[in-house]
C-alpha atoms as a PDB file:
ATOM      1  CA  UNK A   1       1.237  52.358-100.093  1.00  0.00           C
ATOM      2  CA  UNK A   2       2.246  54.503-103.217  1.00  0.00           C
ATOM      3  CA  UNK A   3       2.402  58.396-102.899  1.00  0.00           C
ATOM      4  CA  UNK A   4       0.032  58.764-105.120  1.00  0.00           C
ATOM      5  CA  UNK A   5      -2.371  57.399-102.845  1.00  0.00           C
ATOM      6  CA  UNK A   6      -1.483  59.133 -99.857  1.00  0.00           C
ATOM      7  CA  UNK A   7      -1.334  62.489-101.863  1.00  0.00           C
ATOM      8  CA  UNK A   8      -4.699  62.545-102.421  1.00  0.00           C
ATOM      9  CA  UNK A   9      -5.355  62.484 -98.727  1.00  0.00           C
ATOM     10  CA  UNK A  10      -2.624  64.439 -97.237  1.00  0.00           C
ATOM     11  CA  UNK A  11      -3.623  67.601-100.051  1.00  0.00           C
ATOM     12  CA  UNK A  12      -7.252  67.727 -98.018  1.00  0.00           C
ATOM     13  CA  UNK A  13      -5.870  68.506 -94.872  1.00  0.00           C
ATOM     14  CA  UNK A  14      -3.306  71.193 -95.508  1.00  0.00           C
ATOM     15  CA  UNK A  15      -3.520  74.422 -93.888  1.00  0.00           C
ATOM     16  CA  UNK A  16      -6.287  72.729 -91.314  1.00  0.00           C
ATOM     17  CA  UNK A  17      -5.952  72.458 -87.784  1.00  0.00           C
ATOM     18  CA  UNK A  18      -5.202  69.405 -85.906  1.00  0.00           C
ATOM     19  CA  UNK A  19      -8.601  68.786 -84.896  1.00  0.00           C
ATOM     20  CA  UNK A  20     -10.471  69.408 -88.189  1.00  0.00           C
ATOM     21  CA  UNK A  21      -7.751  67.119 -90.101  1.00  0.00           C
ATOM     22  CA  UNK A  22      -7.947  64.255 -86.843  1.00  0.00           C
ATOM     23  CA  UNK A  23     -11.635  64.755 -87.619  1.00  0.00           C
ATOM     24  CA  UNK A  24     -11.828  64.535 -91.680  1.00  0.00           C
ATOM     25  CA  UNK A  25      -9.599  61.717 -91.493  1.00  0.00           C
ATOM     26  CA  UNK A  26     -11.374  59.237 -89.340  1.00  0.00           C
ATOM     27  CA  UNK A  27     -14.133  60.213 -91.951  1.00  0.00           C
ATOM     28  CA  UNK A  28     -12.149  59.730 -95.252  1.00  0.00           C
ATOM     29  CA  UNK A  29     -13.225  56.690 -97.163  1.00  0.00           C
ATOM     30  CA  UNK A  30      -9.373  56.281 -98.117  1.00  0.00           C
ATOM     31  CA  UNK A  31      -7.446  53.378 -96.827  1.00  0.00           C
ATOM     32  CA  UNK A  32      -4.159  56.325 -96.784  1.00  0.00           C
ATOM     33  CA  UNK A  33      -6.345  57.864 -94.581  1.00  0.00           C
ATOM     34  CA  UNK A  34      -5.603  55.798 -91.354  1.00  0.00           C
ATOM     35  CA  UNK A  35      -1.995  56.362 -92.165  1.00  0.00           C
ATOM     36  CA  UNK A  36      -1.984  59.598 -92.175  1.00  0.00           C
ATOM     37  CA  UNK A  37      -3.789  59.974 -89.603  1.00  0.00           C
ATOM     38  CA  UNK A  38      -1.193  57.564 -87.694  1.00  0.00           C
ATOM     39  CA  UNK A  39       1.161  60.224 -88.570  1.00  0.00           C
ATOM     40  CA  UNK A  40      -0.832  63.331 -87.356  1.00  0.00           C
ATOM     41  CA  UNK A  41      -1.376  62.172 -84.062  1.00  0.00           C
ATOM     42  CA  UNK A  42       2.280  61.074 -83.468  1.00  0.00           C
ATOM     43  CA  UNK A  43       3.261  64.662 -84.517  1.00  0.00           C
ATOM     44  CA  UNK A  44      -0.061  66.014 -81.886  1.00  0.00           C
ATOM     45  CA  UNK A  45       1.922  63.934 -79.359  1.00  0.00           C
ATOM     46  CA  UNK A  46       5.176  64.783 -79.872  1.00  0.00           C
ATOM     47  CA  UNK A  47       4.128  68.333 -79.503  1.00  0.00           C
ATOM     48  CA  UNK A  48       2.429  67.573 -76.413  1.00  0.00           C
ATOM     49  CA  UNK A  49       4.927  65.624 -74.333  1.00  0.00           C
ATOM     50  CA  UNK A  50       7.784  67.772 -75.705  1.00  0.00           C
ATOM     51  CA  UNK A  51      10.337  68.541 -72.757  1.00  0.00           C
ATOM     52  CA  UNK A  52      11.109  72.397 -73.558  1.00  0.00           C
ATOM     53  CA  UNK A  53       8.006  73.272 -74.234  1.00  0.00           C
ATOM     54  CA  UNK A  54       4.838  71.461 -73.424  1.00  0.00           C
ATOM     55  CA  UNK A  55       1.398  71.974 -74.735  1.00  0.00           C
ATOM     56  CA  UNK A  56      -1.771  70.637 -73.654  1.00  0.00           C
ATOM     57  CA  UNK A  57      -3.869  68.411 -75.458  1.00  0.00           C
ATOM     58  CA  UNK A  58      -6.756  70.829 -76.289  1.00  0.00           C
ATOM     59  CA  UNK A  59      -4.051  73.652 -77.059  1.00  0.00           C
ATOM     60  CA  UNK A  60      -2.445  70.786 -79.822  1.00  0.00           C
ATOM     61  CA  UNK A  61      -5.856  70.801 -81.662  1.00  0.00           C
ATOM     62  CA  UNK A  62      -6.167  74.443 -82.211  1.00  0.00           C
ATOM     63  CA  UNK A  63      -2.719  74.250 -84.194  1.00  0.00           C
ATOM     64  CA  UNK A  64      -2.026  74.209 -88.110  1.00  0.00           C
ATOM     65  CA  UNK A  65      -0.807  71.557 -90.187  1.00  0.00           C
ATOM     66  CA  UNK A  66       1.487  74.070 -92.193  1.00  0.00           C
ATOM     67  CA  UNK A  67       3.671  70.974 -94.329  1.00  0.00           C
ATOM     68  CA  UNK A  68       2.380  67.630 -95.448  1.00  0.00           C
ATOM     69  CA  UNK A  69       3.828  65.944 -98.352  1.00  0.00           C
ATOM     70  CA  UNK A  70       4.411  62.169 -99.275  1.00  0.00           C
ATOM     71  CA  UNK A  71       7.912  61.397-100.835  1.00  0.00           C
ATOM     72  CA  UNK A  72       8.305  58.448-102.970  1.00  0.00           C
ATOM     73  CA  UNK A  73      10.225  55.325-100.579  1.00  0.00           C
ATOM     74  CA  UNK A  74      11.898  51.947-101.547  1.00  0.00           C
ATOM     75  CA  UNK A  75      10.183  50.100-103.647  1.00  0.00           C
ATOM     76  CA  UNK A  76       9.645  46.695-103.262  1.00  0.00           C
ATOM     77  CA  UNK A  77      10.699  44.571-106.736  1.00  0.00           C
ATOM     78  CA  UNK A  78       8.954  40.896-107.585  1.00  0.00           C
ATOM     79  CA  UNK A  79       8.016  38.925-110.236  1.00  0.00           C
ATOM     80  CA  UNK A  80       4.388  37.752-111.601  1.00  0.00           C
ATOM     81  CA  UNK A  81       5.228  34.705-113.290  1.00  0.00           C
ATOM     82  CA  UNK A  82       3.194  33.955-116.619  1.00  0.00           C
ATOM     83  CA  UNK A  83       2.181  31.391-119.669  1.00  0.00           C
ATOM     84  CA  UNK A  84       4.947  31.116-121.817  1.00  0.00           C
ATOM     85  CA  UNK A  85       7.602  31.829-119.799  1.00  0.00           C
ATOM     86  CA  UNK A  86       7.278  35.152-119.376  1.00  0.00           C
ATOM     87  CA  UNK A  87       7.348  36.770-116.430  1.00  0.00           C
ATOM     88  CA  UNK A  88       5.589  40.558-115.309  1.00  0.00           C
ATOM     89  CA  UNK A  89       7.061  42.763-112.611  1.00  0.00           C
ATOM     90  CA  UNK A  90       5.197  44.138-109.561  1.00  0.00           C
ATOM     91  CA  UNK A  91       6.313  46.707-108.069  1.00  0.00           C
ATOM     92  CA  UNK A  92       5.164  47.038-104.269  1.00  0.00           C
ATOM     93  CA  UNK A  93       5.834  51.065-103.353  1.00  0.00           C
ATOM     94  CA  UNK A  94       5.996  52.506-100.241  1.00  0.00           C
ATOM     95  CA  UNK A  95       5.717  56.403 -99.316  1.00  0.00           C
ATOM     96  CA  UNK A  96       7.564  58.408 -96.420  1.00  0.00           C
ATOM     97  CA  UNK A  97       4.683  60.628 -94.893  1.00  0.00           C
ATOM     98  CA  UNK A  98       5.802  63.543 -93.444  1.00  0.00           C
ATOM     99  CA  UNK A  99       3.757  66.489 -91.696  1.00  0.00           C
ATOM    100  CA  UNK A 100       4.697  69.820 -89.864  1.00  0.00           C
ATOM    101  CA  UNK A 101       2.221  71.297 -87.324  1.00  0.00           C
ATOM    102  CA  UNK A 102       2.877  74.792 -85.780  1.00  0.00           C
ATOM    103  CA  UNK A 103       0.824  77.719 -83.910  1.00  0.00           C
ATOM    104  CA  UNK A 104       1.670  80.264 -86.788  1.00  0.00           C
END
Protein backbone atom coordinates (compact mmCIF):
# COMPACT_ATOMS: atom_id res chain seq x y z
CA UNK A 1 0.00 0.00 0.00
CA UNK A 2 1.52 3.51 -0.87
CA UNK A 3 2.37 6.00 2.02
CA UNK A 4 0.21 8.18 0.90
CA UNK A 5 -2.50 6.03 1.84
CA UNK A 6 -1.44 5.04 5.09
CA UNK A 7 -0.59 8.76 5.94
CA UNK A 8 -3.86 9.73 5.90
CA UNK A 9 -4.68 7.23 8.58
CA UNK A 10 -1.70 7.13 10.74
CA UNK A 11 -1.98 11.46 10.98
CA UNK A 12 -5.61 10.73 12.88
CA UNK A 13 -4.24 8.87 15.55
CA UNK A 14 -1.21 10.79 16.69
CA UNK A 15 -0.89 11.97 20.10
CA UNK A 16 -4.03 9.44 21.05
CA UNK A 17 -3.91 6.75 23.37
CA UNK A 18 -3.81 3.18 22.55
CA UNK A 19 -7.30 2.60 23.18
CA UNK A 20 -8.89 5.62 21.42
CA UNK A 21 -6.55 4.90 18.21
CA UNK A 22 -7.41 0.66 18.60
CA UNK A 23 -10.91 2.14 18.75
CA UNK A 24 -10.96 4.83 15.69
CA UNK A 25 -9.30 2.36 13.67
CA UNK A 26 -11.59 -0.58 13.69
CA UNK A 27 -14.01 2.36 12.75
CA UNK A 28 -12.00 3.98 9.85
CA UNK A 29 -13.54 3.35 6.49
CA UNK A 30 -9.79 3.10 5.15
CA UNK A 31 -8.48 -0.15 3.89
CA UNK A 32 -4.71 1.36 5.63
CA UNK A 33 -6.67 1.27 8.49
CA UNK A 34 -6.46 -2.54 9.32
CA UNK A 35 -2.78 -2.16 8.77
CA UNK A 36 -2.18 0.12 10.99
CA UNK A 37 -3.99 -1.11 13.27
CA UNK A 38 -1.96 -4.54 12.74
CA UNK A 39 0.87 -2.45 13.71
CA UNK A 40 -0.57 -0.78 16.91
CA UNK A 41 -1.46 -3.79 18.54
CA UNK A 42 1.91 -5.57 17.86
CA UNK A 43 3.57 -2.48 19.47
CA UNK A 44 0.45 -2.81 22.62
CA UNK A 45 1.90 -6.35 22.81
CA UNK A 46 5.28 -5.92 22.71
CA UNK A 47 4.88 -3.51 25.52
CA UNK A 48 2.94 -5.91 27.39
CA UNK A 49 4.95 -9.13 27.30
CA UNK A 50 8.21 -7.13 27.51
CA UNK A 51 10.73 -9.04 29.92
CA UNK A 52 12.23 -5.91 31.92
CA UNK A 53 9.37 -4.32 32.33
CA UNK A 54 5.89 -5.64 31.98
CA UNK A 55 2.66 -3.82 31.72
CA UNK A 56 -0.74 -5.00 31.89
CA UNK A 57 -3.13 -4.97 29.26
CA UNK A 58 -5.49 -2.23 30.60
CA UNK A 59 -2.28 -0.15 31.73
CA UNK A 60 -1.11 -0.51 27.61
CA UNK A 61 -4.38 1.33 26.63
CA UNK A 62 -3.99 4.32 28.77
CA UNK A 63 -0.56 5.00 26.88
CA UNK A 64 0.29 7.57 23.96
CA UNK A 65 1.09 6.95 20.53
CA UNK A 66 3.89 9.74 20.59
CA UNK A 67 5.55 8.69 16.71
CA UNK A 68 3.72 7.33 13.73
CA UNK A 69 4.96 7.92 10.34
CA UNK A 70 4.88 5.81 7.03
CA UNK A 71 8.24 5.79 5.04
CA UNK A 72 8.18 5.13 1.43
CA UNK A 73 9.39 0.97 0.82
CA UNK A 74 10.46 -1.00 -2.36
CA UNK A 75 8.53 -0.57 -4.98
CA UNK A 76 7.36 -3.14 -6.99
CA UNK A 77 8.15 -2.39 -11.05
CA UNK A 78 5.80 -4.11 -14.02
CA UNK A 79 4.63 -3.50 -17.19
CA UNK A 80 0.91 -2.79 -18.63
CA UNK A 81 1.25 -3.90 -22.02
CA UNK A 82 -0.74 -1.79 -24.74
CA UNK A 83 -2.07 -1.32 -28.60
CA UNK A 84 0.68 -0.47 -30.60
CA UNK A 85 3.34 -1.79 -28.91
CA UNK A 86 3.61 0.30 -26.29
CA UNK A 87 3.85 -0.61 -23.07
CA UNK A 88 2.77 1.55 -19.49
CA UNK A 89 4.50 1.00 -16.17
CA UNK A 90 2.79 0.15 -12.85
CA UNK A 91 4.29 0.74 -10.12
CA UNK A 92 3.06 -1.48 -7.04
CA UNK A 93 4.42 0.61 -3.68
CA UNK A 94 4.71 -0.56 -0.47
CA UNK A 95 5.11 1.58 2.91
CA UNK A 96 7.17 0.68 6.19
CA UNK A 97 4.68 1.65 9.09
CA UNK A 98 6.25 2.51 12.03
CA UNK A 99 4.70 3.70 15.51
CA UNK A 100 6.16 4.62 19.03
CA UNK A 101 3.89 4.30 22.12
CA UNK A 102 5.11 5.58 25.57
CA UNK A 103 3.55 6.67 29.12
CA UNK A 104 4.97 10.31 28.72
Amino acid sequence: MSPRKVRRVVNEIRGKSVGEADTMLRFMPFAAAREVWKVLNSAKYNLVNHEKAPVSEQEADDFKVVEAFADQGPTLKRIQPHARGRAFPILKRSSHITIVISDV
